[in-house]
PDB file of N, CA and C in Angstrom:
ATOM      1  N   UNK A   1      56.412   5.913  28.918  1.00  0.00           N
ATOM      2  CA  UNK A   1      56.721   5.788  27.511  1.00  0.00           C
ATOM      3  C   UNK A   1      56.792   7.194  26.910  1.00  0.00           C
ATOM      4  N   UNK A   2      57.915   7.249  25.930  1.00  0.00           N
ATOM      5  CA  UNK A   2      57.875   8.510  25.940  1.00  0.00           C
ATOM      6  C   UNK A   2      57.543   8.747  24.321  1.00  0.00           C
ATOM      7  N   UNK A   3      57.493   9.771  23.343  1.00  0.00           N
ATOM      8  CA  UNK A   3      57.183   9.581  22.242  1.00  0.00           C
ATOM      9  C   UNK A   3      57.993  10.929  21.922  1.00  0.00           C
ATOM     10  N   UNK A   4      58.829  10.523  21.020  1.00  0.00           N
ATOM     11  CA  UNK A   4      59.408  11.595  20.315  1.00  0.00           C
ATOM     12  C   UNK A   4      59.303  12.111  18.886  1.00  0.00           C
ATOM     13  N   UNK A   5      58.634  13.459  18.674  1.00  0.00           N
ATOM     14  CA  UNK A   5      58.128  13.748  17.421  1.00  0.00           C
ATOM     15  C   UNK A   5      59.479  14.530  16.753  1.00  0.00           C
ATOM     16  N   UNK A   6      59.793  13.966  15.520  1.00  0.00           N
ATOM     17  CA  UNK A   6      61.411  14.600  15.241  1.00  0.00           C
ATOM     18  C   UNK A   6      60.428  15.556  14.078  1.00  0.00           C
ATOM     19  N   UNK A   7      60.739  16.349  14.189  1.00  0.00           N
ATOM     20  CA  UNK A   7      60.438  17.989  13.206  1.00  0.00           C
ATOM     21  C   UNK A   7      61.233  18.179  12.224  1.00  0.00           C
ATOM     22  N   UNK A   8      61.465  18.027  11.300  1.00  0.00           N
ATOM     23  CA  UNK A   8      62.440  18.965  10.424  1.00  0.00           C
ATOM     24  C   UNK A   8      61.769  19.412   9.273  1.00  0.00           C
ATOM     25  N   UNK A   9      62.611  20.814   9.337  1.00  0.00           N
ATOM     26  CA  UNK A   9      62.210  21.717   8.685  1.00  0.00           C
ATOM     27  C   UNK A   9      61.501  20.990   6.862  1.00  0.00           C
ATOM     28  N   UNK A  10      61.311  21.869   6.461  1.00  0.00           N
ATOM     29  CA  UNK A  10      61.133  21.691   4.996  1.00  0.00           C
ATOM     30  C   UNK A  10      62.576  21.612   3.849  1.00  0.00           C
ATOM     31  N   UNK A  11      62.327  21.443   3.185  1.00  0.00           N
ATOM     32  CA  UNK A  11      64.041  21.264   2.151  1.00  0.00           C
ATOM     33  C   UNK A  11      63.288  22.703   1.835  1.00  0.00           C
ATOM     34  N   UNK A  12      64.832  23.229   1.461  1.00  0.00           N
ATOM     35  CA  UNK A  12      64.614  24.491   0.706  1.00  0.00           C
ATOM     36  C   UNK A  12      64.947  24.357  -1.049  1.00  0.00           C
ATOM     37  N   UNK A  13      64.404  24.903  -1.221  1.00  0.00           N
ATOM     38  CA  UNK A  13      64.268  24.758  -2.702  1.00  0.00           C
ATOM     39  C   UNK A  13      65.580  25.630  -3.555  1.00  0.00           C
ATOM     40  N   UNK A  14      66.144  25.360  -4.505  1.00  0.00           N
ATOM     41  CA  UNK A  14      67.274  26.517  -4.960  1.00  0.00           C
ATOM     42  C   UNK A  14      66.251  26.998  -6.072  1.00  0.00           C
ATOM     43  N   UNK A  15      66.997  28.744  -6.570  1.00  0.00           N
ATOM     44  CA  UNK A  15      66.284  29.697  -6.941  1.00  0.00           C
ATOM     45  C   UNK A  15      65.905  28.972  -8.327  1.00  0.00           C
ATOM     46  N   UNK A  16      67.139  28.019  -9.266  1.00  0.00           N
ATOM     47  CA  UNK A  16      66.602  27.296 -10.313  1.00  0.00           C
ATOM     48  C   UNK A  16      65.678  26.533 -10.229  1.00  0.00           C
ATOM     49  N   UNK A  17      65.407  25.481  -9.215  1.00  0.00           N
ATOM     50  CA  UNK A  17      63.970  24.971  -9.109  1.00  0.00           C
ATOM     51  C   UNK A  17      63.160  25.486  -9.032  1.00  0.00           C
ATOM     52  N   UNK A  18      63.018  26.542  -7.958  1.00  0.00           N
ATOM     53  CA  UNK A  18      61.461  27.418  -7.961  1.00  0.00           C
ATOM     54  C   UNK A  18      61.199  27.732  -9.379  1.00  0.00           C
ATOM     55  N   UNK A  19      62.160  28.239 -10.563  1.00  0.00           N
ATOM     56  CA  UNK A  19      62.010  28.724 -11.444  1.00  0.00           C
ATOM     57  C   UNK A  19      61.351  27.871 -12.429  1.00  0.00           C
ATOM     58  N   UNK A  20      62.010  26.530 -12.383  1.00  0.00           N
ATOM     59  CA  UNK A  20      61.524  25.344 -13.121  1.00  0.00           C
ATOM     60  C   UNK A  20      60.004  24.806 -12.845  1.00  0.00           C
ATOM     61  N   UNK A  21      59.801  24.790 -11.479  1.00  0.00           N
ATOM     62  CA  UNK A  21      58.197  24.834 -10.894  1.00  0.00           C
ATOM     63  C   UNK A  21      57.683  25.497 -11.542  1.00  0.00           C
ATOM     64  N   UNK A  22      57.806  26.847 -11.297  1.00  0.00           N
ATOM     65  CA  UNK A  22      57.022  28.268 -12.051  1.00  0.00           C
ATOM     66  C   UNK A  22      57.070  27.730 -13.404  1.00  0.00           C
ATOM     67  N   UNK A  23      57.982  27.964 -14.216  1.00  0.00           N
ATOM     68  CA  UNK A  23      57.690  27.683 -15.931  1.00  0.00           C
ATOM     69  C   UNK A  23      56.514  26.241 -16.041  1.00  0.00           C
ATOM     70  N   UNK A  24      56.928  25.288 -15.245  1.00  0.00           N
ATOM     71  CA  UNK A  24      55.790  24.124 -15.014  1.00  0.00           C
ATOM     72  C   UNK A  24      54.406  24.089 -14.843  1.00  0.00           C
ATOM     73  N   UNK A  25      54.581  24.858 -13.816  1.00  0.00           N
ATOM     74  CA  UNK A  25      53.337  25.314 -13.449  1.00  0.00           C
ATOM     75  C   UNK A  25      52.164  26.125 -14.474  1.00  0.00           C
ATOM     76  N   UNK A  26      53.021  27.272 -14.925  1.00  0.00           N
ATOM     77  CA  UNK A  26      52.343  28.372 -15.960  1.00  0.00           C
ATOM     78  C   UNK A  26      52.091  27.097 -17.368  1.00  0.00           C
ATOM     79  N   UNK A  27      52.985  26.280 -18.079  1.00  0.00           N
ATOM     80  CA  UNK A  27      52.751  25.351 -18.967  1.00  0.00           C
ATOM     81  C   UNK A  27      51.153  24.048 -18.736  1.00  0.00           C
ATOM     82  N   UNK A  28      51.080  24.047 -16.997  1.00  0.00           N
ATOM     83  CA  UNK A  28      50.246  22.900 -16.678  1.00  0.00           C
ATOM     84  C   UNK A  28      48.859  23.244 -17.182  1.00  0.00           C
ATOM     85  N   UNK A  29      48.784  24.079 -17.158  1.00  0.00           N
ATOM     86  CA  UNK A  29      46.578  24.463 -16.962  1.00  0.00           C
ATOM     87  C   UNK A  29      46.159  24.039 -15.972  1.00  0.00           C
ATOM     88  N   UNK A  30      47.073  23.692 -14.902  1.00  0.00           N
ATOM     89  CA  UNK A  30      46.637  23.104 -13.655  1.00  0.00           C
ATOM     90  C   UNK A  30      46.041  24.396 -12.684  1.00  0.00           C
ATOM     91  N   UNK A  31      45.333  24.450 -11.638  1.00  0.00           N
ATOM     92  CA  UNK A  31      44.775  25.579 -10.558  1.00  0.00           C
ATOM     93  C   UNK A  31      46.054  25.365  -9.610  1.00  0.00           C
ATOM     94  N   UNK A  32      46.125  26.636  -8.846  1.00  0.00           N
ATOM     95  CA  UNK A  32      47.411  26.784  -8.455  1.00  0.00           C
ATOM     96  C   UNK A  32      47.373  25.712  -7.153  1.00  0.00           C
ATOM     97  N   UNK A  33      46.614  25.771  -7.026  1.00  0.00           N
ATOM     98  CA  UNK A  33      45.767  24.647  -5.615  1.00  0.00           C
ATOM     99  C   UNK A  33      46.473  22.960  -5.794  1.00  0.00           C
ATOM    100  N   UNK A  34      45.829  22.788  -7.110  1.00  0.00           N
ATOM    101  CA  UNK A  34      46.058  21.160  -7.608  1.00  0.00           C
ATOM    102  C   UNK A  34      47.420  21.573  -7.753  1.00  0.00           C
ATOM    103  N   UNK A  35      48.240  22.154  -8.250  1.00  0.00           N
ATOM    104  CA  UNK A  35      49.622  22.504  -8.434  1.00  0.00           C
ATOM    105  C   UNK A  35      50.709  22.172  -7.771  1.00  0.00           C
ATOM    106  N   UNK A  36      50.059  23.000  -6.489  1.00  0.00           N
ATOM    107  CA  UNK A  36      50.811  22.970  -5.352  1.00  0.00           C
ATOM    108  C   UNK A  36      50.499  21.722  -4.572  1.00  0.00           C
ATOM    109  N   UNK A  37      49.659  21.166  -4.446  1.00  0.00           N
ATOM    110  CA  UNK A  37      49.495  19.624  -3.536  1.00  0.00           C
ATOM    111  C   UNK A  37      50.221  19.051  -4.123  1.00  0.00           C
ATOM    112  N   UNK A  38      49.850  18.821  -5.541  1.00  0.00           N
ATOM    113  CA  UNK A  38      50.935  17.806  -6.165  1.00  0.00           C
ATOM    114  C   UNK A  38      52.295  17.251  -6.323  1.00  0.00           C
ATOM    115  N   UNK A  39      52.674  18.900  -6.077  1.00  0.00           N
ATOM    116  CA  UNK A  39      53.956  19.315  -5.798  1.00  0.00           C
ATOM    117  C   UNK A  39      54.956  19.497  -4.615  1.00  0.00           C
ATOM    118  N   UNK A  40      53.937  18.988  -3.843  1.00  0.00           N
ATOM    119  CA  UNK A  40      54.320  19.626  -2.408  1.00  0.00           C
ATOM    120  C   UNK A  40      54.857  21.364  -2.123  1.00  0.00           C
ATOM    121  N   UNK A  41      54.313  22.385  -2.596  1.00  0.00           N
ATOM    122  CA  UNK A  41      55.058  23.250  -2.979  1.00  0.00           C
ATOM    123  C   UNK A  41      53.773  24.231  -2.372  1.00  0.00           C
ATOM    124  N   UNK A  42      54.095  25.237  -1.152  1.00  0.00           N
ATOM    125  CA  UNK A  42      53.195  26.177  -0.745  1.00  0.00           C
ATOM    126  C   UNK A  42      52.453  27.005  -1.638  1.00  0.00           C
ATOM    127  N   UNK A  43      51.608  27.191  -1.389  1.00  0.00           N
ATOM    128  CA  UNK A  43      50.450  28.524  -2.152  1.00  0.00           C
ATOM    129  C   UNK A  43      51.404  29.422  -2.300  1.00  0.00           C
ATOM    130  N   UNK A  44      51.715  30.298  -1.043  1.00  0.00           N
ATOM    131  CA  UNK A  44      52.969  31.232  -1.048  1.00  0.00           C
ATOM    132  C   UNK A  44      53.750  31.358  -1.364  1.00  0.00           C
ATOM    133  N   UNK A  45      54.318  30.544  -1.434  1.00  0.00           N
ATOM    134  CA  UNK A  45      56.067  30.183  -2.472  1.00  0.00           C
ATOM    135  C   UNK A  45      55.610  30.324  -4.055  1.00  0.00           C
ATOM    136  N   UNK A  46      54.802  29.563  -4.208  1.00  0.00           N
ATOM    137  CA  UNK A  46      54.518  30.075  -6.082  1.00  0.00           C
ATOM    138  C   UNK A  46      53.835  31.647  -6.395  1.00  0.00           C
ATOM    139  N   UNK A  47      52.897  31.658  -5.426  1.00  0.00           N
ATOM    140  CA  UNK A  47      52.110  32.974  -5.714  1.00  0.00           C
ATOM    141  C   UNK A  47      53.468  34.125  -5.639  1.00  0.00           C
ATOM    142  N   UNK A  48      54.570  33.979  -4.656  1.00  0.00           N
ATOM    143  CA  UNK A  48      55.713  35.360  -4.761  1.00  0.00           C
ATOM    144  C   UNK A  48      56.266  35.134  -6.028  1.00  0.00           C
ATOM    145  N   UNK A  49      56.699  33.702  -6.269  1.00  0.00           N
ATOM    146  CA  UNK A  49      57.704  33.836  -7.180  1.00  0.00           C
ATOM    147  C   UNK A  49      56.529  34.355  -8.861  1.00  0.00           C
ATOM    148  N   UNK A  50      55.252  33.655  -8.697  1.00  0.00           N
ATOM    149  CA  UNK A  50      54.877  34.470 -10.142  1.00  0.00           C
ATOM    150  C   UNK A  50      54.867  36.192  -9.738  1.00  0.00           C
ATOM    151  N   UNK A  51      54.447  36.384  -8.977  1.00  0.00           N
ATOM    152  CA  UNK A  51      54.341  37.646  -9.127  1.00  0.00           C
ATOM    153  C   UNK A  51      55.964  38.377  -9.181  1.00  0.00           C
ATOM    154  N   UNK A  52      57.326  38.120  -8.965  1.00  0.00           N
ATOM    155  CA  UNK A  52      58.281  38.598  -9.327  1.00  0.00           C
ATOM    156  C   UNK A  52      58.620  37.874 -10.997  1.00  0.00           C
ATOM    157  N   UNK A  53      57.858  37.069 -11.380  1.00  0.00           N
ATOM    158  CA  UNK A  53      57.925  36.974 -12.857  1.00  0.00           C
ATOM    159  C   UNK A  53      57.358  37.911 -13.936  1.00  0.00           C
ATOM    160  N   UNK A  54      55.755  38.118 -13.107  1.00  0.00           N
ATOM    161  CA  UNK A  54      55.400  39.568 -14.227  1.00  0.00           C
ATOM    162  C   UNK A  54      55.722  40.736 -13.786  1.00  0.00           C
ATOM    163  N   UNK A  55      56.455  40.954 -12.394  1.00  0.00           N
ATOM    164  CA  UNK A  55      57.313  42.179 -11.909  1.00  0.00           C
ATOM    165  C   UNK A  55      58.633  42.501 -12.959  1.00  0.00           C
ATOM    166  N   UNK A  56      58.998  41.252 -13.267  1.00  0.00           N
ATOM    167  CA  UNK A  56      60.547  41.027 -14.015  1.00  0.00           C
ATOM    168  C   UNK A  56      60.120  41.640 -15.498  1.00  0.00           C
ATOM    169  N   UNK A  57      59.293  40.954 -15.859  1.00  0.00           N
ATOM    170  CA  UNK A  57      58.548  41.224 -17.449  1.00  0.00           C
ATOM    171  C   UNK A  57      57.813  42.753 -17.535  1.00  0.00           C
ATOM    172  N   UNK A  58      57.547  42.916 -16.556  1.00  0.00           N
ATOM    173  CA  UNK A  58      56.770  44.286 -16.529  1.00  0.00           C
ATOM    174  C   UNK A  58      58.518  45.670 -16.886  1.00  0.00           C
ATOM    175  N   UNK A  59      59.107  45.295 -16.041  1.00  0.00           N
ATOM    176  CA  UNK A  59      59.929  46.221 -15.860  1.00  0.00           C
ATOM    177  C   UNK A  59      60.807  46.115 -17.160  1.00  0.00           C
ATOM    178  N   UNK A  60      61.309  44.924 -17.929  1.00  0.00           N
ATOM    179  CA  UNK A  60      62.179  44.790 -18.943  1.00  0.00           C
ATOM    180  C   UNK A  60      61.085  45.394 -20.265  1.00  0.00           C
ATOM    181  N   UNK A  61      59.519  45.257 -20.162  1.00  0.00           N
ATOM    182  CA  UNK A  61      58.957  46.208 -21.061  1.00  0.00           C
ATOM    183  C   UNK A  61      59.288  47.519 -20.825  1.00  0.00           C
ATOM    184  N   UNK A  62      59.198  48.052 -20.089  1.00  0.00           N
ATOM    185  CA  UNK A  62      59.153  49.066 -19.574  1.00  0.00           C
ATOM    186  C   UNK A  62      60.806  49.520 -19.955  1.00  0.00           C
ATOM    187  N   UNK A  63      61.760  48.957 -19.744  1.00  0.00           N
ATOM    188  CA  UNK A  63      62.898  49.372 -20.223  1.00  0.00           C
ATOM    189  C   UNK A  63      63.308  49.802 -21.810  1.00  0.00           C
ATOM    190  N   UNK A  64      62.375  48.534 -22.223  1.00  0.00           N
ATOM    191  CA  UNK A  64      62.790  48.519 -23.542  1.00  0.00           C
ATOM    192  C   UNK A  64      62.270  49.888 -24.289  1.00  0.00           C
ATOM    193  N   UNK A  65      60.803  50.096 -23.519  1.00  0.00           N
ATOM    194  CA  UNK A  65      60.157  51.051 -24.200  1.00  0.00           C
ATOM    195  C   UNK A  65      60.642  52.908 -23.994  1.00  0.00           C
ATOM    196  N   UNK A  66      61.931  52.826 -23.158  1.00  0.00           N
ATOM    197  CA  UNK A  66      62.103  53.869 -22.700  1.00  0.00           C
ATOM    198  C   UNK A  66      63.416  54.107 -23.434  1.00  0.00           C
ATOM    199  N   UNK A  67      63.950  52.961 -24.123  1.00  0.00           N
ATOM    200  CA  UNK A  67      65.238  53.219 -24.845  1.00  0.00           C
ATOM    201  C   UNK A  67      64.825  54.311 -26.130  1.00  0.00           C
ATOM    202  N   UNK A  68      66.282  55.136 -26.080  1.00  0.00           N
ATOM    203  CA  UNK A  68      65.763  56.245 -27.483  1.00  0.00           C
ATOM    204  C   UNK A  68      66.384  55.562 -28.384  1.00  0.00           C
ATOM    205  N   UNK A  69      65.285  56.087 -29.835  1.00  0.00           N
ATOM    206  CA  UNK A  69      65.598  55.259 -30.654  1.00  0.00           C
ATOM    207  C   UNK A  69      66.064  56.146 -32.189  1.00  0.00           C
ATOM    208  N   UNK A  70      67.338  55.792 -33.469  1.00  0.00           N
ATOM    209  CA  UNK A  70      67.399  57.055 -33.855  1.00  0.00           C
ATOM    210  C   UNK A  70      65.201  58.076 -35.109  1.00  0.00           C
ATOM    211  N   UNK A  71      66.015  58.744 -35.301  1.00  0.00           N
ATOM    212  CA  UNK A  71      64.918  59.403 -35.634  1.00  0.00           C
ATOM    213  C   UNK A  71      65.243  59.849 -37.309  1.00  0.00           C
ATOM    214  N   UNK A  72      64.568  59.558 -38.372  1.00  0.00           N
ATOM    215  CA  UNK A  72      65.129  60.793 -39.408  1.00  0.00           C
ATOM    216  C   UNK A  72      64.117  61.631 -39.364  1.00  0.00           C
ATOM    217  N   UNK A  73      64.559  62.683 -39.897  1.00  0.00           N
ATOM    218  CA  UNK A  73      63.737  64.181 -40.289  1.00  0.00           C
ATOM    219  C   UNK A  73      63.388  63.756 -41.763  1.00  0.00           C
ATOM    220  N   UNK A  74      62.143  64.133 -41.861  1.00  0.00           N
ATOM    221  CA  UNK A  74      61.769  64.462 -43.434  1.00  0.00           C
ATOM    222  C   UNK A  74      62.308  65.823 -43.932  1.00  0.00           C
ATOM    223  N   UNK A  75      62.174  66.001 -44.779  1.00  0.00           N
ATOM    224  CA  UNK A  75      62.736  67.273 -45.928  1.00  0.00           C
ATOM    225  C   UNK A  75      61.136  67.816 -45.790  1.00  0.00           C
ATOM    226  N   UNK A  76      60.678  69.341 -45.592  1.00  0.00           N
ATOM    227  CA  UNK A  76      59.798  70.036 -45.284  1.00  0.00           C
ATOM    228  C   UNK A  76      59.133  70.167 -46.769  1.00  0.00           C
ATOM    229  N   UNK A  77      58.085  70.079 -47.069  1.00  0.00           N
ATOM    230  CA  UNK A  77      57.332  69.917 -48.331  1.00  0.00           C
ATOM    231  C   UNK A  77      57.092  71.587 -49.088  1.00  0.00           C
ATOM    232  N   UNK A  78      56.878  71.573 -49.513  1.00  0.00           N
ATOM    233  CA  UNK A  78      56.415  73.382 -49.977  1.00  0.00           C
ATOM    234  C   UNK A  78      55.282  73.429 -50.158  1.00  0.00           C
ATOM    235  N   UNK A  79      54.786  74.979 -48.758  1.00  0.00           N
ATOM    236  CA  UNK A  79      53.145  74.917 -49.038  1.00  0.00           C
ATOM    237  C   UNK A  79      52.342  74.532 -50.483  1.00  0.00           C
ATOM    238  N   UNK A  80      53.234  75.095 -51.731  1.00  0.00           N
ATOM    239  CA  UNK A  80      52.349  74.743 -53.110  1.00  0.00           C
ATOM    240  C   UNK A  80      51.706  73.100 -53.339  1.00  0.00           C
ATOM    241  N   UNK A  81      52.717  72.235 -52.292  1.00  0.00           N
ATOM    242  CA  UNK A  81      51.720  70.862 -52.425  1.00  0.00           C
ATOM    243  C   UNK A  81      50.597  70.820 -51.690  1.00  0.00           C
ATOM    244  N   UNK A  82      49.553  70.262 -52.870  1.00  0.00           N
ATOM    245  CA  UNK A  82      48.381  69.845 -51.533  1.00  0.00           C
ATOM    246  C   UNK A  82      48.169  68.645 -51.110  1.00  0.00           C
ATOM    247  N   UNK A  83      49.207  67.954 -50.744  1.00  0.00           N
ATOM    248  CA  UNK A  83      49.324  66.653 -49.929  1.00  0.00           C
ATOM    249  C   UNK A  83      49.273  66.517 -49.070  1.00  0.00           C
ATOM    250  N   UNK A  84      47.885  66.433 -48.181  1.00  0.00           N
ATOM    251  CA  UNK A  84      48.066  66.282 -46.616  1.00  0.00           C
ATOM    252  C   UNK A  84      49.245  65.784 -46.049  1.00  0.00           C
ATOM    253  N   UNK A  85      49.598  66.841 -44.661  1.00  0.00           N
ATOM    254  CA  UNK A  85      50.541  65.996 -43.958  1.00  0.00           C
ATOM    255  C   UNK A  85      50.227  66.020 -42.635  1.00  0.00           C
ATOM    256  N   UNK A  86      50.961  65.437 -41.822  1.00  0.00           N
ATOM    257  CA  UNK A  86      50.723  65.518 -40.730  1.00  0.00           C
ATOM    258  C   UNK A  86      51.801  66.008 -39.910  1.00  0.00           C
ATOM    259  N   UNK A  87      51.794  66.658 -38.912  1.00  0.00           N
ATOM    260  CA  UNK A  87      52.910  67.288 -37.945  1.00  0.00           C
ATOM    261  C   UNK A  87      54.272  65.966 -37.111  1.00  0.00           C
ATOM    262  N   UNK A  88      53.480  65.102 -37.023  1.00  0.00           N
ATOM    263  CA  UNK A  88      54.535  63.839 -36.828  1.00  0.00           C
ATOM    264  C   UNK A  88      54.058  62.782 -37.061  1.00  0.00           C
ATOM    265  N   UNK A  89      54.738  61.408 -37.793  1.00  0.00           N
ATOM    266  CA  UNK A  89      54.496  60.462 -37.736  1.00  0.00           C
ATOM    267  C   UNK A  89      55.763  59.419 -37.002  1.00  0.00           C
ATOM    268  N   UNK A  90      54.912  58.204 -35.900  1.00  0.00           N
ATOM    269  CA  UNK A  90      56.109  57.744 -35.827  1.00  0.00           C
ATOM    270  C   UNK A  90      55.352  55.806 -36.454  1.00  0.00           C
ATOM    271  N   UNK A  91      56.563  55.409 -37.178  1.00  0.00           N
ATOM    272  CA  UNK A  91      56.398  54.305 -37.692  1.00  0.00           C
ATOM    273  C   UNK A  91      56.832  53.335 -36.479  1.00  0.00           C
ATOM    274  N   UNK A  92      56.104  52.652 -36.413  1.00  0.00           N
ATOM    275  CA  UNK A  92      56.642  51.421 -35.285  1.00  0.00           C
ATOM    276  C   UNK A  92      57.287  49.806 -36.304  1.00  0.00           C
ATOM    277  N   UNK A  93      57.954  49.085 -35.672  1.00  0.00           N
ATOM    278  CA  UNK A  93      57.883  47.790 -36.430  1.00  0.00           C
ATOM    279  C   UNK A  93      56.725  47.184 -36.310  1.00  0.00           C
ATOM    280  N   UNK A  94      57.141  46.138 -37.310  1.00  0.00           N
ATOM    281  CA  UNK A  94      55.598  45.755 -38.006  1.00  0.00           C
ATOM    282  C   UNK A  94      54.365  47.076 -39.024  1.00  0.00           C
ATOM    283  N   UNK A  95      54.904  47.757 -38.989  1.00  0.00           N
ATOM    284  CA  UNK A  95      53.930  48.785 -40.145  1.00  0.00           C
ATOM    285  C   UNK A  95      53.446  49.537 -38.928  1.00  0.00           C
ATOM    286  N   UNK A  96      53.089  49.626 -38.381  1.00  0.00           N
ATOM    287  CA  UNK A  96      51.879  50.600 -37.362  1.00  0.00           C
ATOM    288  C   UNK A  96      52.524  51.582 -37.879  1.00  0.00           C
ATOM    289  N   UNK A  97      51.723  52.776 -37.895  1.00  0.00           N
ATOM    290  CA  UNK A  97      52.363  54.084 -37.574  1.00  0.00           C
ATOM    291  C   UNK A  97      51.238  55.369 -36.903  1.00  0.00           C
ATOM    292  N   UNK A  98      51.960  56.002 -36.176  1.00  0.00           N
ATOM    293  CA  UNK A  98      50.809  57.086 -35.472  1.00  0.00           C
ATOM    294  C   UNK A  98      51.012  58.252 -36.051  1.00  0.00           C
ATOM    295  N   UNK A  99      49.984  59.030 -36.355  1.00  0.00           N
ATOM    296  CA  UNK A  99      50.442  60.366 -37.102  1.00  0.00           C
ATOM    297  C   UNK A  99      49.825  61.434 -36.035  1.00  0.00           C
ATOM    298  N   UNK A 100      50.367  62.737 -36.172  1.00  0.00           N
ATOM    299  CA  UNK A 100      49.417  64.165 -34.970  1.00  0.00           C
ATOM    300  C   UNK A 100      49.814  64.698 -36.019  1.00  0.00           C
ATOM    301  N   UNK A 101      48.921  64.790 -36.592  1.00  0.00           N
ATOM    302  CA  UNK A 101      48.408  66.285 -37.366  1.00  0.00           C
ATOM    303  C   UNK A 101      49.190  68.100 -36.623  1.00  0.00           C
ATOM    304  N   UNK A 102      49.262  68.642 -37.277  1.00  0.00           N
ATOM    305  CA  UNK A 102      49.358  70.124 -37.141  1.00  0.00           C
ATOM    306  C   UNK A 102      48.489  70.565 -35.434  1.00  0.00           C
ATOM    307  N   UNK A 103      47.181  70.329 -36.164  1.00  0.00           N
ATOM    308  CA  UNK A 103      46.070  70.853 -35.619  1.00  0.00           C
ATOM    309  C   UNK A 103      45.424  69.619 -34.603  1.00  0.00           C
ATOM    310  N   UNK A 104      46.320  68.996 -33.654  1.00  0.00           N
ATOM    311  CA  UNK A 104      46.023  67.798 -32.749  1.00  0.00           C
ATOM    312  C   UNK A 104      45.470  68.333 -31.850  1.00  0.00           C
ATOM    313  N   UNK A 105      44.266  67.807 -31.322  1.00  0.00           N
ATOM    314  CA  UNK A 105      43.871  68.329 -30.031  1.00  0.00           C
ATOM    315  C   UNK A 105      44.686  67.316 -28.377  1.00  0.00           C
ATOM    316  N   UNK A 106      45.459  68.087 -28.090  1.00  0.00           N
ATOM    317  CA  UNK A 106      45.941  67.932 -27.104  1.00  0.00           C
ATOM    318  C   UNK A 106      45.433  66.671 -25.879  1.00  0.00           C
ATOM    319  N   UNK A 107      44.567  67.310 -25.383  1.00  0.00           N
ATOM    320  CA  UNK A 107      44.103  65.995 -24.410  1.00  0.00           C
ATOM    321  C   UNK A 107      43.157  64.689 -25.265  1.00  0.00           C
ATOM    322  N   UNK A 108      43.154  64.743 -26.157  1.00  0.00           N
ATOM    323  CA  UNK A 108      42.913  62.987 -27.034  1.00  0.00           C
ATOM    324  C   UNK A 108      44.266  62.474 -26.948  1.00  0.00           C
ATOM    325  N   UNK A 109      45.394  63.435 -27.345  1.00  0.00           N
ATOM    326  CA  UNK A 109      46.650  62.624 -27.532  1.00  0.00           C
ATOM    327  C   UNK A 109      47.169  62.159 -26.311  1.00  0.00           C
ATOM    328  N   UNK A 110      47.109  63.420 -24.935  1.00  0.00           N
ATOM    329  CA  UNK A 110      47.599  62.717 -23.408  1.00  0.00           C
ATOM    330  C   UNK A 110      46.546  61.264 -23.435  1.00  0.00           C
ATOM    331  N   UNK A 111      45.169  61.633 -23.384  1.00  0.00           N
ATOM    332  CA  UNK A 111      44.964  60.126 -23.027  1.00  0.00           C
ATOM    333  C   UNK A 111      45.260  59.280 -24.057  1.00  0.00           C
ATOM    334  N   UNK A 112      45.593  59.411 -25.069  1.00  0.00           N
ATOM    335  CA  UNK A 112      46.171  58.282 -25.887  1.00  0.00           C
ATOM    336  C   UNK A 112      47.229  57.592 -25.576  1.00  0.00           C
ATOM    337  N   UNK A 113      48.424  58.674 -25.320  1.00  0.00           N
ATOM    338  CA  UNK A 113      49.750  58.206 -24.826  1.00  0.00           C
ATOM    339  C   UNK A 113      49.275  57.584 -23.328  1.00  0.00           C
ATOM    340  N   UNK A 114      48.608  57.880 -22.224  1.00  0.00           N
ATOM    341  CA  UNK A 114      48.189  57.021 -21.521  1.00  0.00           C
ATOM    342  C   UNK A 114      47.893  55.951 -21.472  1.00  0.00           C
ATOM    343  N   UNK A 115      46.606  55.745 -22.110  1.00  0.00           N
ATOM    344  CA  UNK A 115      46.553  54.115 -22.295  1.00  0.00           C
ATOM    345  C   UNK A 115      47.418  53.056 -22.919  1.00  0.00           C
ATOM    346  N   UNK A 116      48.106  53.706 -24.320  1.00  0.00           N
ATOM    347  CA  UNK A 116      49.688  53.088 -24.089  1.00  0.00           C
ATOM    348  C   UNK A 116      50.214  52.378 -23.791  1.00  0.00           C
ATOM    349  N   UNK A 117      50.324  53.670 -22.428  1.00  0.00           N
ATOM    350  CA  UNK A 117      51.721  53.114 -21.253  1.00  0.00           C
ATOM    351  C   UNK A 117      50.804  51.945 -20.278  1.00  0.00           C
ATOM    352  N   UNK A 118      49.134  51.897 -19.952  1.00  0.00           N
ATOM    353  CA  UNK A 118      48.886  51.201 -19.636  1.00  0.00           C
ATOM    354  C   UNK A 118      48.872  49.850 -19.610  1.00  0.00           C
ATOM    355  N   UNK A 119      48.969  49.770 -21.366  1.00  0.00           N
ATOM    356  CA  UNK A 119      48.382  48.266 -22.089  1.00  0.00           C
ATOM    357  C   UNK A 119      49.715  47.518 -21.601  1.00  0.00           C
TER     358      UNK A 119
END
C-alpha cells in the first residue's frame, strides 16, 4: 500500500494583499502571533513587510525634511533699538519657532539639531 503525500507549495500572496494584511493588522490590537495564526500568514512575511513600512515612512520624512524651503530676510534693525534680537529665527508651521541668538553657544545647538534629526 502505498501512501502518497501531495505537497504544494503555499499560495503566494500579491504585493496589494500583503499590504491590506499589514494596514489590518496595525488597525487589529491583535499580537503579531494571534495575527498571524488567524490569518494563516507567517511571522516573517508580516515582520519584513512592517518593517519596509516604517523604512518607507522613515525615508519620505526624511525627504520631506531635506527639501529647501524659500527664506525672507528681515530688514537689519539699527543698533539705536533696544529690542532684543536674535541672530536667526526659523518659524516652522503651526507657530513653533527656533531662535540662535548672536552669542549661541555652539555645541547646545549641534546637539540640538541632533536630536531633531533623531526624533
Amino acid at each position: 500500500m502505498t501512501v502518497e503525500n501531495k505537497l504544494s507549495a503555499p499560495k503566494r500572496r500579491t504585493r496589494a494583499e500583503v499590504q491590506k494584511l499589514v494596514a489590518e493588522f496595525v488597525s487589529s490590537g491583535m499580537r503579531r502571533s494571534e495575527f498571524c495564526r488567524s490569518r494563516g500568514l507567517s511571522f516573517g512575511t508580516l515582520n519584513r513587510h512592517l518593517k519596509k513600512r516604517r523604512w518607507k515612512r522613515k525615508s519620505r520624512a526624511a525627504s520631506a525634511a531635506s527639501r529647501l524651503v524659500p527664506v525672507d530676510l528681515a530688514a537689519r534693525k539699527s543698533p539705536t533699538q533696544h529690542e532684543p534680537s536674535c541672530g536667526l529665527a526659523v518659524v516652522l508651521p503651526g507657530g513653533r519657532r527656533i531662535e540662535v541668538h548672536p552669542d549661541f553657544d555652539v555645541n547646545t545647538f549641534e546637539r540640538l539639531v541632533g536630536a531633531l534629526e533623531r526624533a
